[in-house]
C-alpha atoms as a PDB file:
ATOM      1  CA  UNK A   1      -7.710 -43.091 -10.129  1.00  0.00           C
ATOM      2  CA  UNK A   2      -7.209 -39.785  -8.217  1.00  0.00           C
ATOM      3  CA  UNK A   3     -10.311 -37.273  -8.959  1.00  0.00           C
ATOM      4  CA  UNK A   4      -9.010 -34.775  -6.710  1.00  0.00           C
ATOM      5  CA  UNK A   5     -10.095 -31.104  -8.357  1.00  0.00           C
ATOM      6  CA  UNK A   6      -6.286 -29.704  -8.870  1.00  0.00           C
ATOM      7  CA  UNK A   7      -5.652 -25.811  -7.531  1.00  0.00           C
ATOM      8  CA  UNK A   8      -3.214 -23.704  -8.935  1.00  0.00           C
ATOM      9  CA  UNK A   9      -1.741 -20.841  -6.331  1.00  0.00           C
ATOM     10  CA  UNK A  10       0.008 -18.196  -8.022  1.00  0.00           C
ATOM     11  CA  UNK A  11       1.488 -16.082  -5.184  1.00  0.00           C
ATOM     12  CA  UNK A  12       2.651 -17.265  -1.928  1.00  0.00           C
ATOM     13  CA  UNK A  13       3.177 -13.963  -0.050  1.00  0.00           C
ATOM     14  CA  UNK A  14       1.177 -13.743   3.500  1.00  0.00           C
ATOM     15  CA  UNK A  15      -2.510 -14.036   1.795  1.00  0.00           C
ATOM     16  CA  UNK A  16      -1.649 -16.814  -0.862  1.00  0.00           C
ATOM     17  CA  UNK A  17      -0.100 -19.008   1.686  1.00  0.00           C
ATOM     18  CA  UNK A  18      -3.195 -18.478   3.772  1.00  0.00           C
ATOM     19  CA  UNK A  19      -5.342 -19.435   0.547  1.00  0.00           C
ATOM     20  CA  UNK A  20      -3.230 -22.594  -0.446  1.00  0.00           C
ATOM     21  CA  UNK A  21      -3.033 -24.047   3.275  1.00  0.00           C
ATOM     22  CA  UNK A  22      -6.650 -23.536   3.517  1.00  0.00           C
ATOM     23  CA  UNK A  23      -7.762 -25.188   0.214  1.00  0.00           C
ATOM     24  CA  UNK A  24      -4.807 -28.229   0.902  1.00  0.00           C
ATOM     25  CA  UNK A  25      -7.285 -28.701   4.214  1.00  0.00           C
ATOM     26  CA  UNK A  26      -9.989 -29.922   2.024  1.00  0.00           C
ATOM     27  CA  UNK A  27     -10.424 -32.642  -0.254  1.00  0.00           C
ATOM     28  CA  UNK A  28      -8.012 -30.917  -3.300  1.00  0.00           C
ATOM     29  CA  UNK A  29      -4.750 -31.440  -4.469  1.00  0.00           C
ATOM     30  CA  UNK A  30      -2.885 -27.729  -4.491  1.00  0.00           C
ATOM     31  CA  UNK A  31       0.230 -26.775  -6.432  1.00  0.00           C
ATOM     32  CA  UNK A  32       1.516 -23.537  -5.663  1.00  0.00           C
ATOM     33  CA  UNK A  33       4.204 -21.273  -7.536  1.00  0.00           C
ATOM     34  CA  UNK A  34       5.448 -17.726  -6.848  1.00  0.00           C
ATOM     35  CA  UNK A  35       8.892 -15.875  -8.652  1.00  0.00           C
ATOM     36  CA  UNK A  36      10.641 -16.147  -5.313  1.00  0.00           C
ATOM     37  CA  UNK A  37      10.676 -19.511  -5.124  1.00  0.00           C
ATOM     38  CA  UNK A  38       8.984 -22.165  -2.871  1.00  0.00           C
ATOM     39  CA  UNK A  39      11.136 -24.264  -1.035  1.00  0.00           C
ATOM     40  CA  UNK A  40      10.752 -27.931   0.009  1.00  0.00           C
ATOM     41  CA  UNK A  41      10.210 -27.574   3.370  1.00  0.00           C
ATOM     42  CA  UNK A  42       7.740 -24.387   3.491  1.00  0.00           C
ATOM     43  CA  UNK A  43       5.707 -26.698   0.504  1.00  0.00           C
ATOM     44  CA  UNK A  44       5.514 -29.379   3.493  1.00  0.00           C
ATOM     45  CA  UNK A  45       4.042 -26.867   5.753  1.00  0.00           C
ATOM     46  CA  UNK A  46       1.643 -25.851   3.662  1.00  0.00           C
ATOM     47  CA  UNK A  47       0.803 -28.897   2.389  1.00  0.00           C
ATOM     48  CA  UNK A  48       1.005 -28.754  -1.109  1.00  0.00           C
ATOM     49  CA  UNK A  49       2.936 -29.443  -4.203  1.00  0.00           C
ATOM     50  CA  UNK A  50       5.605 -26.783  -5.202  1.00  0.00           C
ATOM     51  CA  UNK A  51       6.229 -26.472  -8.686  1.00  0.00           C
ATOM     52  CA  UNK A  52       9.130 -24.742 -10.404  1.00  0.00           C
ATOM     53  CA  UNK A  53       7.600 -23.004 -13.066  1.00  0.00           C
ATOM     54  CA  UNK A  54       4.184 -21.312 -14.562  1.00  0.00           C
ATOM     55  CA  UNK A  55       3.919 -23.819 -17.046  1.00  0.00           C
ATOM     56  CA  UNK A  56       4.556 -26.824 -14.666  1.00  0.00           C
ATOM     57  CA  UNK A  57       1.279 -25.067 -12.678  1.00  0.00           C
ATOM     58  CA  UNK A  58      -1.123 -24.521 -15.300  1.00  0.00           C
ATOM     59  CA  UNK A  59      -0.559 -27.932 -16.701  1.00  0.00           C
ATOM     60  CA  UNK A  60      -1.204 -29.353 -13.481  1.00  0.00           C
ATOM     61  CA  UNK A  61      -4.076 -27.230 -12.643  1.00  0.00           C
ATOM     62  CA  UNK A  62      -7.803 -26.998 -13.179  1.00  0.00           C
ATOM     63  CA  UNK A  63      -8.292 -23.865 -11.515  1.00  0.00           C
ATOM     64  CA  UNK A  64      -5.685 -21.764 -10.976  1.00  0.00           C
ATOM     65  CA  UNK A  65      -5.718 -18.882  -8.350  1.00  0.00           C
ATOM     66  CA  UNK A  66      -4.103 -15.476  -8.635  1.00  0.00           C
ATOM     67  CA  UNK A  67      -2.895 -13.679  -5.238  1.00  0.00           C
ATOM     68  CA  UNK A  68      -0.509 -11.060  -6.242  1.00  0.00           C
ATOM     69  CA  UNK A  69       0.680  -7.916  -5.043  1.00  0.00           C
ATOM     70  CA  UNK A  70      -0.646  -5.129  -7.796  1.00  0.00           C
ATOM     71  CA  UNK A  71      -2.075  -4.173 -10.935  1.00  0.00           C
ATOM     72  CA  UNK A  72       1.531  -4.747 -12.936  1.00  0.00           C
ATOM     73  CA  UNK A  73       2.279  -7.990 -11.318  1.00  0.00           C
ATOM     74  CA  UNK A  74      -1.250  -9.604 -12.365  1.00  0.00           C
ATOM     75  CA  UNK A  75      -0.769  -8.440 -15.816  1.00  0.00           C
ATOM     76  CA  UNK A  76       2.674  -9.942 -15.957  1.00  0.00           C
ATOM     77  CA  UNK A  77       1.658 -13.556 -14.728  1.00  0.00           C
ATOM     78  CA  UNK A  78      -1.176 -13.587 -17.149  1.00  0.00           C
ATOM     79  CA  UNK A  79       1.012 -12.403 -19.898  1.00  0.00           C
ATOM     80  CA  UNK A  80       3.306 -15.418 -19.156  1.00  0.00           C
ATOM     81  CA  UNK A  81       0.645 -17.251 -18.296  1.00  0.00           C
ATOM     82  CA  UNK A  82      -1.537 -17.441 -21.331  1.00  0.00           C
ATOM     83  CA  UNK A  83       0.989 -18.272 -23.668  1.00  0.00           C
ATOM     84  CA  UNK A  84       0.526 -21.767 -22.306  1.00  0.00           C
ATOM     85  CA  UNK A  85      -2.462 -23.980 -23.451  1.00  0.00           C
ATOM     86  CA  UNK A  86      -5.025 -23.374 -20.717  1.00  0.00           C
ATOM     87  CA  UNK A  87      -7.968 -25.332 -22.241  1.00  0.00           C
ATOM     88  CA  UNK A  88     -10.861 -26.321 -19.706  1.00  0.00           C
ATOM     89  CA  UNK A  89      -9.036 -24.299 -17.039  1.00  0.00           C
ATOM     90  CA  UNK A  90     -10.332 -21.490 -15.194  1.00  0.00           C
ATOM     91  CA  UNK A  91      -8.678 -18.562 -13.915  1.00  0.00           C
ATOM     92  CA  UNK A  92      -9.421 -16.708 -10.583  1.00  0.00           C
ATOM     93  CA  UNK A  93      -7.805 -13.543  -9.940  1.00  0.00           C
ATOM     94  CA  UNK A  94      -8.255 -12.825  -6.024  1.00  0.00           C
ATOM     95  CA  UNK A  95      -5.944  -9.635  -6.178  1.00  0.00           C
ATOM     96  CA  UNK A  96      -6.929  -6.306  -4.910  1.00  0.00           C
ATOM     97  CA  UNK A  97      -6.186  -4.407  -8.142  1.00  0.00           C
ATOM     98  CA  UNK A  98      -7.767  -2.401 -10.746  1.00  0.00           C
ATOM     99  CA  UNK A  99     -11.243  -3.471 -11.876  1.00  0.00           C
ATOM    100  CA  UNK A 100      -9.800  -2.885 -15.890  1.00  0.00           C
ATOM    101  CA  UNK A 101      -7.103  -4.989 -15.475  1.00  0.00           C
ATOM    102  CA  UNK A 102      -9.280  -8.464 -15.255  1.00  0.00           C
ATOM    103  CA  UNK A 103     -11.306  -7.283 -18.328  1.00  0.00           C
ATOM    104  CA  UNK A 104      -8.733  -5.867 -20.827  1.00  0.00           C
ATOM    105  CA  UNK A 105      -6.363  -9.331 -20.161  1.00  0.00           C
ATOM    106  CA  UNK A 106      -9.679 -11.322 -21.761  1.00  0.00           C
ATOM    107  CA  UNK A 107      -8.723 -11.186 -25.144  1.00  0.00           C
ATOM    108  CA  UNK A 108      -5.149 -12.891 -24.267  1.00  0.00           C
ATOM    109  CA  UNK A 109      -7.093 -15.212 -21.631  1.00  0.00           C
ATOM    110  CA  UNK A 110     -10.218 -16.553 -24.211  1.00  0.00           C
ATOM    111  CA  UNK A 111      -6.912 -16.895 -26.822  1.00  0.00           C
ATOM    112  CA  UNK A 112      -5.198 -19.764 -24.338  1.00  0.00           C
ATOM    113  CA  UNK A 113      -8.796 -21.443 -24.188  1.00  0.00           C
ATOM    114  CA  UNK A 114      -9.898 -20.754 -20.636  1.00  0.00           C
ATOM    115  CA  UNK A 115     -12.152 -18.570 -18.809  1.00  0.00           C
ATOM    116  CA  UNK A 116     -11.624 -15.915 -15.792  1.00  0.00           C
ATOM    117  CA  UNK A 117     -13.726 -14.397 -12.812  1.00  0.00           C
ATOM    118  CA  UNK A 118     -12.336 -11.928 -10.319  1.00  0.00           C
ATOM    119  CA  UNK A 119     -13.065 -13.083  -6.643  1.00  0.00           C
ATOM    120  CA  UNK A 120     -11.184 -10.587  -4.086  1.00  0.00           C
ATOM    121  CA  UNK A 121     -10.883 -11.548  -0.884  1.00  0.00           C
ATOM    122  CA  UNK A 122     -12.335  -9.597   2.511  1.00  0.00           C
ATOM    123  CA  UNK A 123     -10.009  -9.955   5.178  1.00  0.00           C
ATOM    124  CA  UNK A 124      -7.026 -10.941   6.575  1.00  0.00           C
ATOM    125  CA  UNK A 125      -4.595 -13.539   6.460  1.00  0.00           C
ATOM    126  CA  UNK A 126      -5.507 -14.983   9.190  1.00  0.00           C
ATOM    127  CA  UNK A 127      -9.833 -14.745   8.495  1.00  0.00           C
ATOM    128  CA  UNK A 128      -8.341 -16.833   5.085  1.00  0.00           C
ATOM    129  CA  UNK A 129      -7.351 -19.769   7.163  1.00  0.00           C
ATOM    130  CA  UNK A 130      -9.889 -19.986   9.413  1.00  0.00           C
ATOM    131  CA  UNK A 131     -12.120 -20.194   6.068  1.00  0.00           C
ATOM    132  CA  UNK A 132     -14.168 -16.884   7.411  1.00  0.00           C
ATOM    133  CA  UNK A 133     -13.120 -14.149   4.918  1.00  0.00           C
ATOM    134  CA  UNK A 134     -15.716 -12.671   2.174  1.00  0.00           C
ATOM    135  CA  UNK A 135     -15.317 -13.268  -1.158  1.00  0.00           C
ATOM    136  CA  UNK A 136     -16.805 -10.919  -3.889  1.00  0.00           C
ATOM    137  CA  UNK A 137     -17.089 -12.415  -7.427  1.00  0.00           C
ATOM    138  CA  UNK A 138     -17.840 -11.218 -10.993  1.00  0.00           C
ATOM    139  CA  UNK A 139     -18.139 -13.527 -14.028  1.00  0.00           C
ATOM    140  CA  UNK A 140     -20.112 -15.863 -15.775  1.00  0.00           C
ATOM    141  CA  UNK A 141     -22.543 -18.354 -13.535  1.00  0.00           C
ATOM    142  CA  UNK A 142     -21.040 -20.900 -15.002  1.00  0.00           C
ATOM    143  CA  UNK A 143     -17.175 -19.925 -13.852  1.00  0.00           C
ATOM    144  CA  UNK A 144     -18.973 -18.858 -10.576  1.00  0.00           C
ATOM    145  CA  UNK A 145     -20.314 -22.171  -9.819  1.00  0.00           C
ATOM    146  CA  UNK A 146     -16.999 -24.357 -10.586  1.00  0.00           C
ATOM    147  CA  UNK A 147     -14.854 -21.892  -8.438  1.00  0.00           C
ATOM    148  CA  UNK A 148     -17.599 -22.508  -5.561  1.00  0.00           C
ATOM    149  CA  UNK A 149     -16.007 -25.698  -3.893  1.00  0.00           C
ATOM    150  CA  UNK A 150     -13.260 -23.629  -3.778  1.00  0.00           C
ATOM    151  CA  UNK A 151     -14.584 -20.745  -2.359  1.00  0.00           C
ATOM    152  CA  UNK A 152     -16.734 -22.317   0.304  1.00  0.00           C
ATOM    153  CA  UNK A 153     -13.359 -23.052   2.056  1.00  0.00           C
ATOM    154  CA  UNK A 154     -12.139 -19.896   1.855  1.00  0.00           C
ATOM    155  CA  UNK A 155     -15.073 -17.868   2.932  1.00  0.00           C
ATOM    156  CA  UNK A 156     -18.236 -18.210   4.646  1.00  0.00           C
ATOM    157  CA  UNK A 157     -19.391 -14.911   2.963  1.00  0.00           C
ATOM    158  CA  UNK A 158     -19.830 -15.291  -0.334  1.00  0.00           C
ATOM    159  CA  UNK A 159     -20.799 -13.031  -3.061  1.00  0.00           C
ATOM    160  CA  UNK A 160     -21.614 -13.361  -6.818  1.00  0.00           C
ATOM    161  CA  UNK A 161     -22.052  -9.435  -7.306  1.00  0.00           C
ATOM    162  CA  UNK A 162     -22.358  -9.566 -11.084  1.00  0.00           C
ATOM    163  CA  UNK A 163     -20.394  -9.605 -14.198  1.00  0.00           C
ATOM    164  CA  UNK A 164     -16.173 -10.090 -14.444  1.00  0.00           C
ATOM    165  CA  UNK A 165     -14.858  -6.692 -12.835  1.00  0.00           C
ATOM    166  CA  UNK A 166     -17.157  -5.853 -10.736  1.00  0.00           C
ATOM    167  CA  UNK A 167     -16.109  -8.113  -7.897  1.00  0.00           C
ATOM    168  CA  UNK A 168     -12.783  -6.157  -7.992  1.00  0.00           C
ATOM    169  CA  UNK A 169     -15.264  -2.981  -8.095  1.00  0.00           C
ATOM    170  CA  UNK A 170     -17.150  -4.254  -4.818  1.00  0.00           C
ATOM    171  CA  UNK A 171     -13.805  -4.670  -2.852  1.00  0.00           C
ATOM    172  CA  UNK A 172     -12.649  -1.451  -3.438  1.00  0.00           C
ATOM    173  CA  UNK A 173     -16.528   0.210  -2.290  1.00  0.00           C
ATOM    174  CA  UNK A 174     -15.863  -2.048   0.762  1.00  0.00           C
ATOM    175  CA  UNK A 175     -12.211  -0.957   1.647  1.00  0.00           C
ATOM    176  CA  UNK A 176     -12.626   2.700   1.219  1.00  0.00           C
ATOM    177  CA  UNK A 177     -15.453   2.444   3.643  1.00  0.00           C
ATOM    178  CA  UNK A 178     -12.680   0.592   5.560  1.00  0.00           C
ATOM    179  CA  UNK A 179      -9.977   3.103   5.108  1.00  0.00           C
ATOM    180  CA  UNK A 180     -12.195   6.039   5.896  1.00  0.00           C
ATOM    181  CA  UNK A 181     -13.248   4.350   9.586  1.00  0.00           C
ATOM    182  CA  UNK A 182     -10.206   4.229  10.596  1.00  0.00           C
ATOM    183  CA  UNK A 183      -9.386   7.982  10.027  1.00  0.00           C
ATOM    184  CA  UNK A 184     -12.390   8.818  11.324  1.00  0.00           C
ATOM    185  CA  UNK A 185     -11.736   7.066  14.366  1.00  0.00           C
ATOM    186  CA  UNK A 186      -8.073   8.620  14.641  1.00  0.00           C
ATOM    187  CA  UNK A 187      -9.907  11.746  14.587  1.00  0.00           C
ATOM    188  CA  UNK A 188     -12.424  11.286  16.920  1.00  0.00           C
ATOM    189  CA  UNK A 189     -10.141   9.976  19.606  1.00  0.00           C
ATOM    190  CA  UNK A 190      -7.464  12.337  18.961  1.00  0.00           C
ATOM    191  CA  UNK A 191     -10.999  15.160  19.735  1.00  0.00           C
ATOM    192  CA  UNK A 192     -11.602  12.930  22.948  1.00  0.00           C
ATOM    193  CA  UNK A 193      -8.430  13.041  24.438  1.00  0.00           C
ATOM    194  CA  UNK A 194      -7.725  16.814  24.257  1.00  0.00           C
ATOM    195  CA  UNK A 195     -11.335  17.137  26.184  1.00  0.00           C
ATOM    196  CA  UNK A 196      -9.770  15.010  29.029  1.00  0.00           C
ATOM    197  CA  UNK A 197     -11.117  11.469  28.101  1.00  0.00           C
ATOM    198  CA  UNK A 198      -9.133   8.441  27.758  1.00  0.00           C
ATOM    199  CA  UNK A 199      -8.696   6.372  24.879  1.00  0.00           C
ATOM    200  CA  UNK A 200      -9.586   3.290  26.922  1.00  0.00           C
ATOM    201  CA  UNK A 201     -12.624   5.271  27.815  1.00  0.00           C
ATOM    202  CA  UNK A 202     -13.830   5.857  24.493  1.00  0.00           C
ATOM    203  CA  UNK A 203     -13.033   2.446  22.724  1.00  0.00           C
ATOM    204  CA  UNK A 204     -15.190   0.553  25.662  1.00  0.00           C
ATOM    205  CA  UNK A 205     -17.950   3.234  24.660  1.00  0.00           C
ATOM    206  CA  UNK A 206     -17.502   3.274  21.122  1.00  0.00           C
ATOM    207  CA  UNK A 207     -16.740  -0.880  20.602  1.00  0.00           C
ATOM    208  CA  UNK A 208     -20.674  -1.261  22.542  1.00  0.00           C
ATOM    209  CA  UNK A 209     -22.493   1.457  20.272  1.00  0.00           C
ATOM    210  CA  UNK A 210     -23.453   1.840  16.812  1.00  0.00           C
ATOM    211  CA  UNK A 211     -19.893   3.841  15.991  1.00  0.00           C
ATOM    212  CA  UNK A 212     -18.074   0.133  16.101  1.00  0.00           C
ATOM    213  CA  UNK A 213     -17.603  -1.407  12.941  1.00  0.00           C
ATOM    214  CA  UNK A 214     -17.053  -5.501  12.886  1.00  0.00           C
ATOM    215  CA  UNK A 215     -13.283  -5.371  13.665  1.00  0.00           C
ATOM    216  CA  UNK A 216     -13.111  -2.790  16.120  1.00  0.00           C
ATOM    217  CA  UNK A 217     -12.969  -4.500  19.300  1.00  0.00           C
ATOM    218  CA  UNK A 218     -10.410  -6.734  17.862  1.00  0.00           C
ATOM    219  CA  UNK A 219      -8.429  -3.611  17.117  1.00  0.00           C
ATOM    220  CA  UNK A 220      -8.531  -2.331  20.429  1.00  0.00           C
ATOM    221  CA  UNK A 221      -4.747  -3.967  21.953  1.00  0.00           C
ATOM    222  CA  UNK A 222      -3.151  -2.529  19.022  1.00  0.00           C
ATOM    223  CA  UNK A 223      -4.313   1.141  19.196  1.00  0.00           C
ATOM    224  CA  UNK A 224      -4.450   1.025  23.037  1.00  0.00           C
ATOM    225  CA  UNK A 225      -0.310   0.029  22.223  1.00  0.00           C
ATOM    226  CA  UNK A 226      -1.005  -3.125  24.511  1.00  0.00           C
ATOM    227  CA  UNK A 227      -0.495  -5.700  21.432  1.00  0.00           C
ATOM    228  CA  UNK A 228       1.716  -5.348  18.299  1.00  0.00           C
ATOM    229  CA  UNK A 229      -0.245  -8.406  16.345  1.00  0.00           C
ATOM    230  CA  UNK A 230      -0.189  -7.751  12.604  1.00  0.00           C
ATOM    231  CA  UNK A 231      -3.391  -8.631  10.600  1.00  0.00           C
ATOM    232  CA  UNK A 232      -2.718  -6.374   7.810  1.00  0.00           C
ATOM    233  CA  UNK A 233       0.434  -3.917   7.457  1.00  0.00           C
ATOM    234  CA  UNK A 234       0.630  -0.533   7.081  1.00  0.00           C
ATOM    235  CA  UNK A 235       2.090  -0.561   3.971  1.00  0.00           C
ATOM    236  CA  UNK A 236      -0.422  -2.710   2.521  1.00  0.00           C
ATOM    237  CA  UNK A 237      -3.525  -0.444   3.325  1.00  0.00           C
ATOM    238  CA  UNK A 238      -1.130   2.495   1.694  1.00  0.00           C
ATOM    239  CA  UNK A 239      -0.828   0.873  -1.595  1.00  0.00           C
ATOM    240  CA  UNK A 240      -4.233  -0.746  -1.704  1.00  0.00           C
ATOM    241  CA  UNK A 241      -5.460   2.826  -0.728  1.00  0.00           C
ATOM    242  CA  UNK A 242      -3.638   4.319  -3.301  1.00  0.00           C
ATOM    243  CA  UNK A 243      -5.229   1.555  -5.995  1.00  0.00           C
ATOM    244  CA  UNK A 244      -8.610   2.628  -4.577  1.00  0.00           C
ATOM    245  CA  UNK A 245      -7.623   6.913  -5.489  1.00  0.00           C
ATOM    246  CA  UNK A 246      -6.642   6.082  -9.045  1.00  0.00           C
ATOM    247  CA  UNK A 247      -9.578   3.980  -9.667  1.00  0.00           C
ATOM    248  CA  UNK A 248     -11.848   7.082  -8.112  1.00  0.00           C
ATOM    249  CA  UNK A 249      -9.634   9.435 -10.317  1.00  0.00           C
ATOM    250  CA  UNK A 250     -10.187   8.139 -13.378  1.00  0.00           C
ATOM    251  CA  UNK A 251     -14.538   7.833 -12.481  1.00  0.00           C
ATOM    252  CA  UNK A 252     -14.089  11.558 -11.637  1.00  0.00           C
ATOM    253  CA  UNK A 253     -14.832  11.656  -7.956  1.00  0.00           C
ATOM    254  CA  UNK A 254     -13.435  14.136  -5.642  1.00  0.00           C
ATOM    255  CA  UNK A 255     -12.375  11.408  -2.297  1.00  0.00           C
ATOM    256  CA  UNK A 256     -11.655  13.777   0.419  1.00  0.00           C
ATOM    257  CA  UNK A 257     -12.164  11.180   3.126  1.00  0.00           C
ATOM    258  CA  UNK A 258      -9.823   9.080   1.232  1.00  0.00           C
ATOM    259  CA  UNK A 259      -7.438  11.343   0.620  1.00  0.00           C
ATOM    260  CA  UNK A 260      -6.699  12.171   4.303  1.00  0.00           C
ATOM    261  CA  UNK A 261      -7.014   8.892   5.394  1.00  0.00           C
ATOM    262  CA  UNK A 262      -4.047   7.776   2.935  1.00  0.00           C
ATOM    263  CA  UNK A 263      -2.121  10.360   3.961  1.00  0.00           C
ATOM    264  CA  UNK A 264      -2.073   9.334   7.522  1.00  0.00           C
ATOM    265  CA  UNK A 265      -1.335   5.439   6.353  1.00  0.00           C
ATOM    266  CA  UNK A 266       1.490   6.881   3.925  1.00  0.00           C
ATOM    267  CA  UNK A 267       2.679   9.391   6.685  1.00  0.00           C
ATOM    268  CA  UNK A 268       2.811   6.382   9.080  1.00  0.00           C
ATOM    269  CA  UNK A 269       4.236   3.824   6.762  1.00  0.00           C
ATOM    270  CA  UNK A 270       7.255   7.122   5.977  1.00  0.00           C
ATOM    271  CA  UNK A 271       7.916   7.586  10.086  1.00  0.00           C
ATOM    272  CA  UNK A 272       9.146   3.372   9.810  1.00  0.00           C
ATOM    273  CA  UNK A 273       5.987   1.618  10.959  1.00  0.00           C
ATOM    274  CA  UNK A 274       5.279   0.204   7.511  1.00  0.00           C
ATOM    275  CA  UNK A 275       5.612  -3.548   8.771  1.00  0.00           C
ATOM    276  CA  UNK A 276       3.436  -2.392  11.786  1.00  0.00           C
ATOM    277  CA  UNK A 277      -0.248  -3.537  11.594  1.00  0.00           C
ATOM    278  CA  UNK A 278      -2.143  -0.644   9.920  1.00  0.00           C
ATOM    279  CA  UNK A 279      -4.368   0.614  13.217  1.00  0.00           C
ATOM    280  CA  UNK A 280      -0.882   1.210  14.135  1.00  0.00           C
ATOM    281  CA  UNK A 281      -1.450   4.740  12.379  1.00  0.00           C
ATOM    282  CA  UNK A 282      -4.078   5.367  15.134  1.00  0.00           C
ATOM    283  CA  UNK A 283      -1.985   4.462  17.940  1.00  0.00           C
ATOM    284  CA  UNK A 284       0.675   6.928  17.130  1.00  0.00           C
ATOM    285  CA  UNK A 285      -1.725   9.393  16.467  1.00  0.00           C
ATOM    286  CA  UNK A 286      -3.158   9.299  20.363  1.00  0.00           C
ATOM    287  CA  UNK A 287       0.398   8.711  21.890  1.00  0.00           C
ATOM    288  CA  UNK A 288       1.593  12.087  19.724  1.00  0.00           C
ATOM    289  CA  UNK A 289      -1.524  14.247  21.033  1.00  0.00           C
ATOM    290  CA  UNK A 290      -1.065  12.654  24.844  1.00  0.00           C
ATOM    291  CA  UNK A 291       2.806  14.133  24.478  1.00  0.00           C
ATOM    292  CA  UNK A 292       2.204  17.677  22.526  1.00  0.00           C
ATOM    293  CA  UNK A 293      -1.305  17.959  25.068  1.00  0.00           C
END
C-alpha cells in the first residue's frame, strides 16, 4: 500500500513549478493544478500528476500548497476551494500577498474542515529548486510541524515566526529591506560614476565590504549589462512592491525609501524591461548617467 504523503500545487507559474519539481524529488507523490492548464508533457517534466480540476486536487491531496500571483487570486482559489470537503487536509498559502487575506479566509477554511498556515517563500525560482530558499511560517505548531517534511525540501532556512499572518508579515519586513538596497545601490553608483569611478570599480569594492548584501555579487553580470539571466522580473518586484505600500498604508507609515524605490521598478517595468530581471532597473540607471555625463 502506497504511504506516500500526497502534495497539492495550486499554481504552476515560474515559482510553483520550482516548488512541485522540488517536492516530486523527494519521497512524495505531487499533483499539481493551475487555471491555465497543465499539459501532459510539462506534468512529465516536472514529475508529477496533473489534475484537471480543484476538486480532483484537494481530494487527492493531504497538503495542498498555494503559489499564486496576488491578493485576489488567493482569495478566489480558496473561495472555490473550500466548498469542497477538505477534512484532515492542510492548507499552505506560500504567496506573497496581504497578511489579512490568510486570516479573514479562516472562517470559510475551518467551515471545509481543514486548517491553514502561511509559509512565503525567500528567493528565487531557481534558490526553490536547489531546496535553498527561506521559508517564513505562521500558524499553529501543530500545522507547522506536518508542513515540515515539506518544507525541509524547499528551504534550508526555515522559520516558524509566530501565529497565521505573520509569516506573510515577515516576508514583506524582509523584501522592503530588499527593495530599498537596490535603490540605494542605484543611487550610490549613479553618485560614483559622475565623480569619475567605474561601476566595475565600485561593485568589486562594494561586493568585499559591509555595503554587500547576500545576493550582490551574484547581481553583478546583470547590472554591469554583461548577463541578461532572470532570477526575478521586473514586473514582479513592482507588484510585490506595490503589495508591500498598501500593507504600510493601511499601518500608517510614511515609506519614503519605498516609495522611490517602486518608482524606479515601475518606471523601468513602463520603458519595456518588465520581463528583464529586476537589477535590470540599476543597469539602465548607470548606462543613462554614462550617456547624459
Amino acid at each position: 500500500m502506497d504511504q506516500k504523503l500526497k502534495i497539492g500545487v495550486i499554481g504552476l507559474g515560474k515559482m510553483g513549478k520550482a516548488i512541485a519539481g522540488r517536492i516530486s524529488e523527494s519521497e512524495f507523490a505531487v499533483f499539481g493544478w493551475t487555471r491555465s492548464g497543465l499539459s501532459d508533457e510539462d506534468a512529465a517534466k516536472l514529475n508529477i500528476s496533473s489534475v484537471h480540476s480543484l476538486d480532483e486536487l484537494a481530494a487527492a491531496s493531504d497538503i495542498i500548497i498555494l503559489s499564486l500571483l496576488d491578493d485576489e487570486a488567493v482569495i478566489s482559489v480558496l473561495q472555490a476551494l473550500c466548498v469542497h470537503d477538505l477534512s484532515g487536509k492542510l492548507i499552505v498559502d506560500t504567496s506573497t500577498v496581504s497578511p489579512s487575506i490568510l486570516l479573514g479566509q479562516m472562517d470559510r477554511i475551518r467551515a471545509a474542515n481543514c486548517s491553514a498556515i502561511d509559509a512565503p517563500i525567500s528567493g528565487w525560482p531557481v534558490m526553490v529548486a536547489n531546496g535553498t530558499a527561506g521559508l517564513y511560517i505562521g500558524g499553529q505548531s501543530e500545522d507547522v510541524s506536518r508542513f515540515m517534511p515539506v518544507a525541509k525540501v524547499i528551504s534550508n532556512r526555515i522559520h516558524h515566526v509566530g501565529d497565521l499572518s505573520q509569516g506573510a508579515a515577515t516576508k514583506i519586513v524582509n523584501n522592503m529591506m530588499l527593495a530599498g538596497y537596490w535603490q540605494c545601490l542605484k543611487e550610490a553608483l549613479q553618485v560614483g560614476q559622475s565623480a569619475g569611478l567605474s561601476p566595475e570599480t565600485l561593485l568589486e569594492i562594494l561586493t568585499n565590504s559591509p555595503a554587500a548584501n547576500g545576493t550582490l555579487a551574484a547581481k553583478v553580470p546583470v547590472i554591469l549589462g554583461e548577463s541578461q539571466a532572470v532570477s526575478f522580473t521586473t514586473s514582479g518586484i513592482a507588484k510585490d512592491t506595490q503589495l508591500f505600500k498598501r500593507v504600510a498604508e493601511e499601518a500608517s507609515i510614511d515609506t519614503p525609501v519605498l516609495d522611490s524605490a517602486l518608482a524606479s521598478f515601475q518606471n523601468h517595468c513602463d520603458a519595456g524591461f518588465g520581463e528583464a530581471d529586476f537589477v535590470s532597473m540599476v543597469h539602465a540607471a548607470l548606462t543613462v548617467e554614462k550617456v547624459t555625463s
